[in-house]
Protein backbone atom coordinates (compact mmCIF):
# COMPACT_ATOMS: atom_id res chain seq x y z
CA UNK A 1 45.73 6.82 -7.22
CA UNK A 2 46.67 7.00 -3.81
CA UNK A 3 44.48 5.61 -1.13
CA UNK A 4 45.11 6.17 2.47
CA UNK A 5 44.61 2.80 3.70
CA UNK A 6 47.74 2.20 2.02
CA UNK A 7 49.80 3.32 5.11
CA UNK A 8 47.91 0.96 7.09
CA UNK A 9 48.76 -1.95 4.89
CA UNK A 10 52.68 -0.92 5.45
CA UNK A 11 51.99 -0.82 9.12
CA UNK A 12 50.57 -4.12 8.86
CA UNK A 13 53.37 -5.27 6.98
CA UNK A 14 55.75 -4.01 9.55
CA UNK A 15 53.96 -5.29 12.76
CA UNK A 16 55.72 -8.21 14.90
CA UNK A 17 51.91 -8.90 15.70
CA UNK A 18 50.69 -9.41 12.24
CA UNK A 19 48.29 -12.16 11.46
CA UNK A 20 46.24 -13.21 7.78
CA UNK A 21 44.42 -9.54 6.89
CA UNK A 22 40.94 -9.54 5.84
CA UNK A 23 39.78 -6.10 3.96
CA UNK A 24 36.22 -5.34 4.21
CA UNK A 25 34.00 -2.99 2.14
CA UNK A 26 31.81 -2.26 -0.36
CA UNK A 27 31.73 -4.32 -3.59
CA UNK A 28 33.79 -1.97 -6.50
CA UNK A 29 35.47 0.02 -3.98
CA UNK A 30 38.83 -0.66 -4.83
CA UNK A 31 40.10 -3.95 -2.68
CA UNK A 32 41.89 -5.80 -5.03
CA UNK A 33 43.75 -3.05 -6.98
CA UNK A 34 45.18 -1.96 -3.25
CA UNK A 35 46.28 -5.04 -2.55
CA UNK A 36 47.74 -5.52 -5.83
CA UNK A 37 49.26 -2.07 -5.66
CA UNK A 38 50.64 -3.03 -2.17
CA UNK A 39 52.22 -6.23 -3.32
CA UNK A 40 53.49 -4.18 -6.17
CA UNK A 41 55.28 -1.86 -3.98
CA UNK A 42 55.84 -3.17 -1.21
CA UNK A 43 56.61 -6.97 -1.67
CA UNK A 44 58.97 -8.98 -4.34
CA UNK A 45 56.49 -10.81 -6.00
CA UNK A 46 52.77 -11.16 -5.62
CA UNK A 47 50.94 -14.62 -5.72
CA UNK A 48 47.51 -13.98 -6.38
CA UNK A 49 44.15 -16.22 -5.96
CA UNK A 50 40.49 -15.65 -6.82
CA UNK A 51 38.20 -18.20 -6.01
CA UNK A 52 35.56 -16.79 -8.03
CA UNK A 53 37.71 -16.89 -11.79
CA UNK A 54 39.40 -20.17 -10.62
CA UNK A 55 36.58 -22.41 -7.94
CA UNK A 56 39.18 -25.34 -9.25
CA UNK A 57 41.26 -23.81 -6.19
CA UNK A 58 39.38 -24.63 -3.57
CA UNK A 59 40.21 -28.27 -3.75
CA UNK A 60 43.52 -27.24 -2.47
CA UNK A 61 41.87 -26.18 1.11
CA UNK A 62 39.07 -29.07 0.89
CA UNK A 63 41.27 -32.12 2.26
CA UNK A 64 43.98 -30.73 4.12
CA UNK A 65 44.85 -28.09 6.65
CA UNK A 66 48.86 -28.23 6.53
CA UNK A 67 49.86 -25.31 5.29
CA UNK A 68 52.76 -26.82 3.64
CA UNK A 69 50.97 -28.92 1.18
CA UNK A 70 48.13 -25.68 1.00
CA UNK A 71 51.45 -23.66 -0.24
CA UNK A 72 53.14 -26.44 -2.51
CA UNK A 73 49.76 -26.93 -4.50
CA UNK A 74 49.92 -23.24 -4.95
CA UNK A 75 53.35 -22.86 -6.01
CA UNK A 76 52.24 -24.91 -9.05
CA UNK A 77 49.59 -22.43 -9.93
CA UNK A 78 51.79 -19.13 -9.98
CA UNK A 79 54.90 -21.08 -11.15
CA UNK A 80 57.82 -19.34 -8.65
CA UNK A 81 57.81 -20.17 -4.81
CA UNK A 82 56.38 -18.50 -2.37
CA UNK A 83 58.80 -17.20 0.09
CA UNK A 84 58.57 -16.42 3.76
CA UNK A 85 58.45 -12.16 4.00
CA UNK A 86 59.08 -11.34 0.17
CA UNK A 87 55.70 -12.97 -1.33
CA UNK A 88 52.46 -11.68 -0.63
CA UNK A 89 49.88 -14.29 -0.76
CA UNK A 90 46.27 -12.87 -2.37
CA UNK A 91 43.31 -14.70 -1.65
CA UNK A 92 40.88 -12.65 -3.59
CA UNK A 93 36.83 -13.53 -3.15
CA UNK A 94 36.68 -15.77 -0.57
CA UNK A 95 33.44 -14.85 0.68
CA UNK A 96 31.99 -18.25 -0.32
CA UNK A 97 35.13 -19.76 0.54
CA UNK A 98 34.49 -21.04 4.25
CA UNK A 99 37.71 -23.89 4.33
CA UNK A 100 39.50 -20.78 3.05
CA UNK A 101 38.95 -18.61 5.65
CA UNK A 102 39.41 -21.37 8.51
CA UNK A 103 42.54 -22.11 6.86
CA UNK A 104 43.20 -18.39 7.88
CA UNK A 105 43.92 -19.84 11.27
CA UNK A 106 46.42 -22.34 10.48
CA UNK A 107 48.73 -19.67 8.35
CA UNK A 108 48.48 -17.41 12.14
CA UNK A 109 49.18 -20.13 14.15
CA UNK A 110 51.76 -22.48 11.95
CA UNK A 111 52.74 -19.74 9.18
CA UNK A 112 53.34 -16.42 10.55
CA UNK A 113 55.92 -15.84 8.37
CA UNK A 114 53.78 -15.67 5.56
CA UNK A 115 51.92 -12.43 4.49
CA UNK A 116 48.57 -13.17 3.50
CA UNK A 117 45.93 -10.89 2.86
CA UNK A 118 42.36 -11.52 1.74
CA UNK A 119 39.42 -9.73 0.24
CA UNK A 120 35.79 -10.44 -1.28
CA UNK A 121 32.60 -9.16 -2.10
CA UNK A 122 29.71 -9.48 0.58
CA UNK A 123 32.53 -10.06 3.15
CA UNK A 124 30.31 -8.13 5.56
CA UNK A 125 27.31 -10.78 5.29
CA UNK A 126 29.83 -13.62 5.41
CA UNK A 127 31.76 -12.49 8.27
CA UNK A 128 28.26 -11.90 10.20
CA UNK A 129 27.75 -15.56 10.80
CA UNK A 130 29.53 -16.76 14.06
CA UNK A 131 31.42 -19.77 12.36
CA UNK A 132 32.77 -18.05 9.61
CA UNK A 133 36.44 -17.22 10.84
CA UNK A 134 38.45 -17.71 13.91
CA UNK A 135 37.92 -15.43 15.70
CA UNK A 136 41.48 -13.61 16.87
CA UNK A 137 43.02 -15.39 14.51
CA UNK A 138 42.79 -12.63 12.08
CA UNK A 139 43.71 -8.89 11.16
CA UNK A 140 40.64 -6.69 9.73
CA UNK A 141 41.00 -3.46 7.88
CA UNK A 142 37.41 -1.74 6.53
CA UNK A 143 37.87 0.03 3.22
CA UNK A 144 36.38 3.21 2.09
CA UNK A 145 35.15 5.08 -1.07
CA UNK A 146 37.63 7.41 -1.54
CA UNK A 147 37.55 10.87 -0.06
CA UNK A 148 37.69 13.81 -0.82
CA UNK A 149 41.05 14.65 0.16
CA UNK A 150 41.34 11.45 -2.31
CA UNK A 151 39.47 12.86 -5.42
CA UNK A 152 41.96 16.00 -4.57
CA UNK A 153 45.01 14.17 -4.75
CA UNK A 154 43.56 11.55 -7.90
CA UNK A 155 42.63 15.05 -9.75
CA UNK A 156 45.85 16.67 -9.13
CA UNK A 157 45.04 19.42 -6.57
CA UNK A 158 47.98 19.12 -4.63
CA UNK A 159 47.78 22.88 -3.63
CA UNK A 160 44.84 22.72 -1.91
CA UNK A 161 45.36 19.19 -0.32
CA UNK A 162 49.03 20.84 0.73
CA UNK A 163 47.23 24.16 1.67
CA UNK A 164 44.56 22.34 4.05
CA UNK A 165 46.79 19.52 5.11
CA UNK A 166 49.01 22.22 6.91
CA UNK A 167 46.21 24.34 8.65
CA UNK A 168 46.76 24.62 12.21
CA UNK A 169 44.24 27.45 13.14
CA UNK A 170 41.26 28.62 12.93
CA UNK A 171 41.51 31.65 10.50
CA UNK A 172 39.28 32.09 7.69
CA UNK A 173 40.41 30.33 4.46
CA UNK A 174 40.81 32.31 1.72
CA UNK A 175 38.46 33.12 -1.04
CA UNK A 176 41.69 31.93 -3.08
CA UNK A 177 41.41 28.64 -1.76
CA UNK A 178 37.33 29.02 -0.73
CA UNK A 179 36.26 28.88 -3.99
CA UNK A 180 38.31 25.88 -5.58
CA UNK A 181 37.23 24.01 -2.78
CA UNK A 182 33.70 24.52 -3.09
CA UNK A 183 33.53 23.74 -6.64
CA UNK A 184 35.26 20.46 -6.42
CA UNK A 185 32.97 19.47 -4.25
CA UNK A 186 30.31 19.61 -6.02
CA UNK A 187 32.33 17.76 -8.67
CA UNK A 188 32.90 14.94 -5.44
CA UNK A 189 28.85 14.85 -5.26
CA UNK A 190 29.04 14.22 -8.86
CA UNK A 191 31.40 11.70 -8.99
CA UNK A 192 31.81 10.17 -5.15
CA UNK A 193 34.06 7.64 -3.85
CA UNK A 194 34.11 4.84 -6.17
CA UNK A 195 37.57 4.46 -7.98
CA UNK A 196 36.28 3.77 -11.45
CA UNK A 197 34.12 6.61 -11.35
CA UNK A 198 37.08 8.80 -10.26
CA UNK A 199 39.48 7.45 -12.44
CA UNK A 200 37.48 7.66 -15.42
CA UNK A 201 36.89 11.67 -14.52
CA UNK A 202 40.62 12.17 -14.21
CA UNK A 203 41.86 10.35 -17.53
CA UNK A 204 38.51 11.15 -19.46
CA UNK A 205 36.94 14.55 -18.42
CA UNK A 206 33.87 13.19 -19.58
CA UNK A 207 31.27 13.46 -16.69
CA UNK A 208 28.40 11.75 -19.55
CA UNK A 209 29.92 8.40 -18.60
CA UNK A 210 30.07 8.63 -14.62
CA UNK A 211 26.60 8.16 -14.85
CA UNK A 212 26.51 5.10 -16.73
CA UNK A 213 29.46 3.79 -14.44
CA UNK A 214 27.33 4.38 -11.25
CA UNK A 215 24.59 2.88 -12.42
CA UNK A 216 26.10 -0.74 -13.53
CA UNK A 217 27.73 -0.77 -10.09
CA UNK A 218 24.27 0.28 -8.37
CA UNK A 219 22.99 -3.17 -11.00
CA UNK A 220 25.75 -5.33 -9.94
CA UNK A 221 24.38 -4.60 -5.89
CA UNK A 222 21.45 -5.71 -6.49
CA UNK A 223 22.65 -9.03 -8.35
CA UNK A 224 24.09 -9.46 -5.20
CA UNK A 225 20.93 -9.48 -3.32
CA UNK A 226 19.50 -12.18 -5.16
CA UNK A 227 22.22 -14.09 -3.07
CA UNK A 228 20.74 -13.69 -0.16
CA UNK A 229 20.14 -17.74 1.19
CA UNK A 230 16.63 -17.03 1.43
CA UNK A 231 14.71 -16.20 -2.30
CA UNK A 232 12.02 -14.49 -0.30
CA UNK A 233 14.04 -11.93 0.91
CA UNK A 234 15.21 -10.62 -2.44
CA UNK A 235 12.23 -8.39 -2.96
CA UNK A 236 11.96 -6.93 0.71
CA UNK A 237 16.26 -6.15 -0.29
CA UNK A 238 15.08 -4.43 -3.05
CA UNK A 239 12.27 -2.50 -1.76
CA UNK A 240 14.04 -1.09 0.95
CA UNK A 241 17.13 -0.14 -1.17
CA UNK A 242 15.07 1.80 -3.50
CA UNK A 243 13.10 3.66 -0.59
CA UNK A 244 16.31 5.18 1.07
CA UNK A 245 16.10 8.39 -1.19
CA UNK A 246 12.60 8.91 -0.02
CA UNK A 247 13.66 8.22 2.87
CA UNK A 248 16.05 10.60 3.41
CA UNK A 249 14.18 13.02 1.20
CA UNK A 250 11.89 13.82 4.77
CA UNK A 251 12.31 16.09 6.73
CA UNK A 252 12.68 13.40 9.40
CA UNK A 253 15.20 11.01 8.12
CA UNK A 254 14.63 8.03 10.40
CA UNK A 255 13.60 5.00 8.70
CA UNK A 256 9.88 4.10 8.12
CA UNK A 257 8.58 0.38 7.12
CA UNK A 258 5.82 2.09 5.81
CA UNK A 259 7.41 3.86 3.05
CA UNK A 260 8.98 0.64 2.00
CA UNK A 261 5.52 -1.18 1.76
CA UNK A 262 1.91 0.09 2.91
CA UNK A 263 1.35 -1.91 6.22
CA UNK A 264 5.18 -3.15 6.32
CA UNK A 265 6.20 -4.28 10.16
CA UNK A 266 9.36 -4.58 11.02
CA UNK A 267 9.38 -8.14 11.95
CA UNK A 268 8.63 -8.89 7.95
CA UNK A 269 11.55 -6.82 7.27
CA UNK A 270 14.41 -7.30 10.29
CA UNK A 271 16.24 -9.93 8.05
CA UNK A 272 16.46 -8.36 4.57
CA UNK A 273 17.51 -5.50 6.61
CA UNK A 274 20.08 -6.74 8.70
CA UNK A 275 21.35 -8.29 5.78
CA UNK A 276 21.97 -4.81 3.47
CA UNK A 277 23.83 -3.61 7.20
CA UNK A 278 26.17 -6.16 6.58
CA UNK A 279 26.13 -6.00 3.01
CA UNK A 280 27.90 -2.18 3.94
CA UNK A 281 26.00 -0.91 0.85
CA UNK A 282 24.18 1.01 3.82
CA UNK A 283 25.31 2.53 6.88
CA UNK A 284 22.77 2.16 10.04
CA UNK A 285 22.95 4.93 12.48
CA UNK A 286 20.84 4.56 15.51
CA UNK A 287 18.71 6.99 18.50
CA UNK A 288 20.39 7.87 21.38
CA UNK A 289 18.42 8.96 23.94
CA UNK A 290 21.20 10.57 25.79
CA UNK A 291 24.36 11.57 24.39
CA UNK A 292 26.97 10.46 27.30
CA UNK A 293 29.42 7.97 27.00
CA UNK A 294 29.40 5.01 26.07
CA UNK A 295 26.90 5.76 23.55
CA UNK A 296 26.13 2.05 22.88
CA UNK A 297 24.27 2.21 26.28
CA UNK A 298 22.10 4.72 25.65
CA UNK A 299 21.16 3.60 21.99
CA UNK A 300 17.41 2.93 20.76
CA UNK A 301 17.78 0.21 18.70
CA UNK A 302 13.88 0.77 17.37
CA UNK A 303 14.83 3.85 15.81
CA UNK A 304 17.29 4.38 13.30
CA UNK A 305 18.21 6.16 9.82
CA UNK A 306 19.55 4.48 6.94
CA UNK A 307 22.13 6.38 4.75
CA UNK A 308 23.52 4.90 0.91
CA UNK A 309 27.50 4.42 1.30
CA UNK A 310 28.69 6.59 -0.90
CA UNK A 311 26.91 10.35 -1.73
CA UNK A 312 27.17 9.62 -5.70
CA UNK A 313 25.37 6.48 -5.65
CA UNK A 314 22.54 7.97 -3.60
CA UNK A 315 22.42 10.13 -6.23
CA UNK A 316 22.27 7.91 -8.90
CA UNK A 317 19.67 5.23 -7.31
CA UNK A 318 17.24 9.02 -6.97
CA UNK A 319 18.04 8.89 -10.90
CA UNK A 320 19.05 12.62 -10.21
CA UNK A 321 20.83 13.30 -13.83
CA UNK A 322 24.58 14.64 -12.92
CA UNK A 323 23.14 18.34 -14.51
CA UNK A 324 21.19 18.54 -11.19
CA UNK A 325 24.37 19.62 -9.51
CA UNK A 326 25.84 21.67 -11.91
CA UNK A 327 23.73 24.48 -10.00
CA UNK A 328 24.71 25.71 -6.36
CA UNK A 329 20.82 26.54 -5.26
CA UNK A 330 20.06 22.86 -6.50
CA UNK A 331 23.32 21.02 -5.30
CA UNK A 332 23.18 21.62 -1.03
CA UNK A 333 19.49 21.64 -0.85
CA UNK A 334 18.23 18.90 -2.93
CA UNK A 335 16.81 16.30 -0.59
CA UNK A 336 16.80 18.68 1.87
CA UNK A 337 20.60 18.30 2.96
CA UNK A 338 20.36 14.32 2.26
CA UNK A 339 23.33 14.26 0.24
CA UNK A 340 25.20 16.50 2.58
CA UNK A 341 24.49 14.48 5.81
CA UNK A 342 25.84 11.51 3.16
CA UNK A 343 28.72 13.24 2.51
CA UNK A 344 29.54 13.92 5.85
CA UNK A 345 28.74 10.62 7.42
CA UNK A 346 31.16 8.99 4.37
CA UNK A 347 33.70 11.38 5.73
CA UNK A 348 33.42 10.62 9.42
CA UNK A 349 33.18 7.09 9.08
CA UNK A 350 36.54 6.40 7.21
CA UNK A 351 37.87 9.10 9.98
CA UNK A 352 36.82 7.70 12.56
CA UNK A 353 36.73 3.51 13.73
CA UNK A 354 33.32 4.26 15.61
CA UNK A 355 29.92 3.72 14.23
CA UNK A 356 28.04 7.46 14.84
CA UNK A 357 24.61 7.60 16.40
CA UNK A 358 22.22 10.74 16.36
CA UNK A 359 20.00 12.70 19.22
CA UNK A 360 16.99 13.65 19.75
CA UNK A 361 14.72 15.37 22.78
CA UNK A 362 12.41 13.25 24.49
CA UNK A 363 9.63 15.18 22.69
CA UNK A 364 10.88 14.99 19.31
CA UNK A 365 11.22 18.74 18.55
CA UNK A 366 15.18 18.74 18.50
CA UNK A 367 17.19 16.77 16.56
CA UNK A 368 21.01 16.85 15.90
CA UNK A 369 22.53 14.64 13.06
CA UNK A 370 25.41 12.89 14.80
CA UNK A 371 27.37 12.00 17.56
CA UNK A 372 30.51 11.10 17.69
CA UNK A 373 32.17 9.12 20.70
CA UNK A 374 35.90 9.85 20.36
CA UNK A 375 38.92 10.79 22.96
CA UNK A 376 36.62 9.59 25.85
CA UNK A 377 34.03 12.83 24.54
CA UNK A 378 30.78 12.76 22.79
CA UNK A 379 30.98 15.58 20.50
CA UNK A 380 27.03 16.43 19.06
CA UNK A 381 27.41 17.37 15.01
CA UNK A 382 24.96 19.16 12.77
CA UNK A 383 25.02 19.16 9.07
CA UNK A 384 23.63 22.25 7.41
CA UNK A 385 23.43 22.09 3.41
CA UNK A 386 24.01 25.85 2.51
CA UNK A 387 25.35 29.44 4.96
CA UNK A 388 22.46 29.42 7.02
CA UNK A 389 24.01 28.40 10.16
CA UNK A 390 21.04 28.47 12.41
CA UNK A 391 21.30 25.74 15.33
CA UNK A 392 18.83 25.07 17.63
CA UNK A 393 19.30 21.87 18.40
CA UNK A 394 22.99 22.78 18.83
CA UNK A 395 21.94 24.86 21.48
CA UNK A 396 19.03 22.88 22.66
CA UNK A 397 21.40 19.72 23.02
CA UNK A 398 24.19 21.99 25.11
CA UNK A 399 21.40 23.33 27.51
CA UNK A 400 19.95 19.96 28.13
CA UNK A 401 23.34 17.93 28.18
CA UNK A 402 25.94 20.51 28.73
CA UNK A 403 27.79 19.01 31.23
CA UNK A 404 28.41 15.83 28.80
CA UNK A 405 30.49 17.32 26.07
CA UNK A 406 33.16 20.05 25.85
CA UNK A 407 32.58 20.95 21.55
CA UNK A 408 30.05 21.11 19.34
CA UNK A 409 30.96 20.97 15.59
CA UNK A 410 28.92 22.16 12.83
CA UNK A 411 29.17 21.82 8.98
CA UNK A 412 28.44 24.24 6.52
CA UNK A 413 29.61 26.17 3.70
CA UNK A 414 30.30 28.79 5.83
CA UNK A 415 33.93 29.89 6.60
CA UNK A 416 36.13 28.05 9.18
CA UNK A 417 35.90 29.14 12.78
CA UNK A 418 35.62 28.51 16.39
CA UNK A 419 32.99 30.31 18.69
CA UNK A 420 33.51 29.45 21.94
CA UNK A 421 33.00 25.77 21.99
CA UNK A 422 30.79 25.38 18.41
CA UNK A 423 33.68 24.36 15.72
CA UNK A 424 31.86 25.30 12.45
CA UNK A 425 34.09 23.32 9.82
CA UNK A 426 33.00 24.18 6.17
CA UNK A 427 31.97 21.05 4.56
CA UNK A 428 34.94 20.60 1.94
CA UNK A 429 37.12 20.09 5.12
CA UNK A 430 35.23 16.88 7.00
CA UNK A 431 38.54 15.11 5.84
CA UNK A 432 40.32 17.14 8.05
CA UNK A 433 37.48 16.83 11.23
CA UNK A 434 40.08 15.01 13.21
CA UNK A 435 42.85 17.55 12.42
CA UNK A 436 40.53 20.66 13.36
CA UNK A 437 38.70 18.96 16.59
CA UNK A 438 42.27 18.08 18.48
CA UNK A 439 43.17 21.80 17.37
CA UNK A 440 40.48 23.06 19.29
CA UNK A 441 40.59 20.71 21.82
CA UNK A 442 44.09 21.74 22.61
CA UNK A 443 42.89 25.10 23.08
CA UNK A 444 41.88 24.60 26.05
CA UNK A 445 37.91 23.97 24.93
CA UNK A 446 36.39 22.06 27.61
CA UNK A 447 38.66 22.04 30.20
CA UNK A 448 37.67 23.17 33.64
């Protein structure tokens, strides 16, 4: 399969600046087989580590922190040497691997010949503690579920990845192309962004077993909160994992203690919850009470939505049976456009290196879904489920805040266009959101 972070591995490869590589993300999403791909491709030989299969390695970082000796005891274990340039060096679950990742700074500072790259479940939490890594000393690179544009290329739809890869305007797309689209992406909120999901879809056809995959990887998240350092936090993990569909099944999606437990405060639940953030099996997207840049200044950090990290899972933890989107009137409405604000906040956020907040008026009437600081812009975004393209808080948001934003971009399943300065993008394009925003952007929308 190809994965798009795999240019940015290359890059990293190529860079005079390059120091020891940390990928973060989600447990299951497909770490180690890019590395191992990259190595594959890129490298001579690959010398590979995991410190979960093989804790007997860990003595090799316990007494010493010369590199040299680090890399002769390792030698031994892969059996060829590890050269300067042509090896890449794997350290593969190091999240409870602290000398490993301080040795990190040794191979930056003494070995920068050497290309090492690490990975690990629960980096997130790990990498949360201020001792855990040196910091500067160390290259990061966040990975994804796959796309869409992903499942496109994994499924073989090279005509319509080709078809909207090259569209540089704002015509309607064609119902040749319209259609196709549309139905694969209801096969995406089917399947979503994890790997083995996709890649059993693609060699199997057999959508029965996507379920069953979901679920054991939904199981193997919450074995992971029973890590948590504290025992007493492991039900309050649980609790508010399995509230987030009804949480985003209101019609008001910011997050409620309430619905988690009957008389929860947030003080009983601040830890357990700060500790699925950095988990990344949930994305946190905060108020703004004023969308002007920098956003971080004008964020309300007591109110805040929380959103499952990939649109299949959230499916699966609503035990919503995969028939439940074989029907268009069920697939875009269902929670009430929860999946679809998923989908699109999935999209955006492997688009886009900025963490998206959402708006709304001082009276709570108006609400708009995100917004996105990028290009020194704010650009408000609403997320409708079906065609009705209705947006008041579009236009509430433009008349209270004009002045602070040049576009506002809506998604839909309505065609492609560009009235005036609202970009309506239909949803199986959010891939291409960066594509169709500096399109517009160059034509002249917002300039004085």
């Amino acid at each position: 399969m190809k994965r798009n972070a795999m240019q940015s591995l290359i890059a990293w490869k190529k860079s005079p600046y390059r120091k020891p590589l940390i990928l973060q993300g989600i447990r299951q999403v497909g770490k180690t087989w890019l590395l191992k791909e990259f190595g594959r491709r890129e490298y001579e030989q690959v010398a590979y580590f995991n410190f979960d299969e093989h804790p007997e390695y860990l003595q090799f970082f316990a007494s010493t922190k010369d590199i040299v000796r680090i890399l002769d005891n390792l030698q031994f274990i892969v059996g060829f040497p590890i050269t300067k340039g042509t090896t890449l060096i794997i350290f593969d679950e190091i999240q409870d691997a602290p000398n490993v990742l301080n040795a990190l700074k040794y191979f930056h500072e003494k070995g920068k010949a050497y290309h090492v790259a690490c990975a690990g479940s629960l980096l997130g939490v790990t990498l949360s503690k201020p001792s855990s890594f040196p910091v500067g000393q160390v290259d990061f690179l966040k990975i994804h579920p796959m796309t869409f544009r992903e499942m496109l290329q994994a499924d073989k739809e090279k005509v319509l990845v080709g078809y909207l890869d090259a569209k540089l305007d704002f015509d309607p797309i064609p119902e040749a192309f319209f259609t196709p689209l549309v139905e694969n992406l209801k096969k995406y909120f089917l399947l979503g962004g994890m790997p083995e999901a996709v890649a059993r879809w693609v060699n199997e056809r057999d959508s029965g077993q996507i379920d069953s995959i979901l679920w054991s990887i939904i199981q193997a998240y919450e074995r992971d909160f029973a890590k948590h350092p504290e025992p007493r936090e492991y039900p309050k993990l649980i609790k508010i994992w399995h509230s987030l569909p009804s949480q985003l099944a209101k019609e008001n999606k910011k997050f409620f203690y309430q619905l988690v437990r009957q008389g929860a405060r947030a003080r009983e639940y601040e830890d357990a919850l700060h500790w699925l953030v950095s988990s990344e099996v949930v994305t946190k997207v905060s108020r703004c009470t004023k969308p002007s840049q920098p956003l971080s200044a004008y964020e309300d950090l007591s109110a805040f939505k929380l959103y499952v990290a990939d649109v299949a899972l959230l499916r699966r933890l609503a035990q919503l049976d995969n028939s439940s989107f074989l029907h268009p009137s069920q697939l875009f409405t269902e929670f009430k456009g929860a999946f679809t604000e998923t989908y699109i906040l999935q999209s955006l956020s492997a688009s886009f290196p900025v963490p998206l907040r959402y708006w709304t008026s001082s009276d709570n009437r108006y609400e708009v879904d995100f917004l996105l600081q990028y290009k020194n812009l704010v650009i408000p975004i609403e997320v409708k489920a079906n065609t009705n393209i209705s947006s008041t808080s579009l236009k509430v948001i433009k008349r209270l805040h004009g002045e602070d934003f040049p576009l506002r971009v809506r998604y839909s399943l309505q065609n492609l266009t560009l009235d005036e300065d609202v970009l309506n993008i239909p949803l199986f394009m959010a891939d291409w959101s960066e594509q169709l925003i500096n399109l517009a952007l160059e034509q002249g929308i917002g300039k004085a």
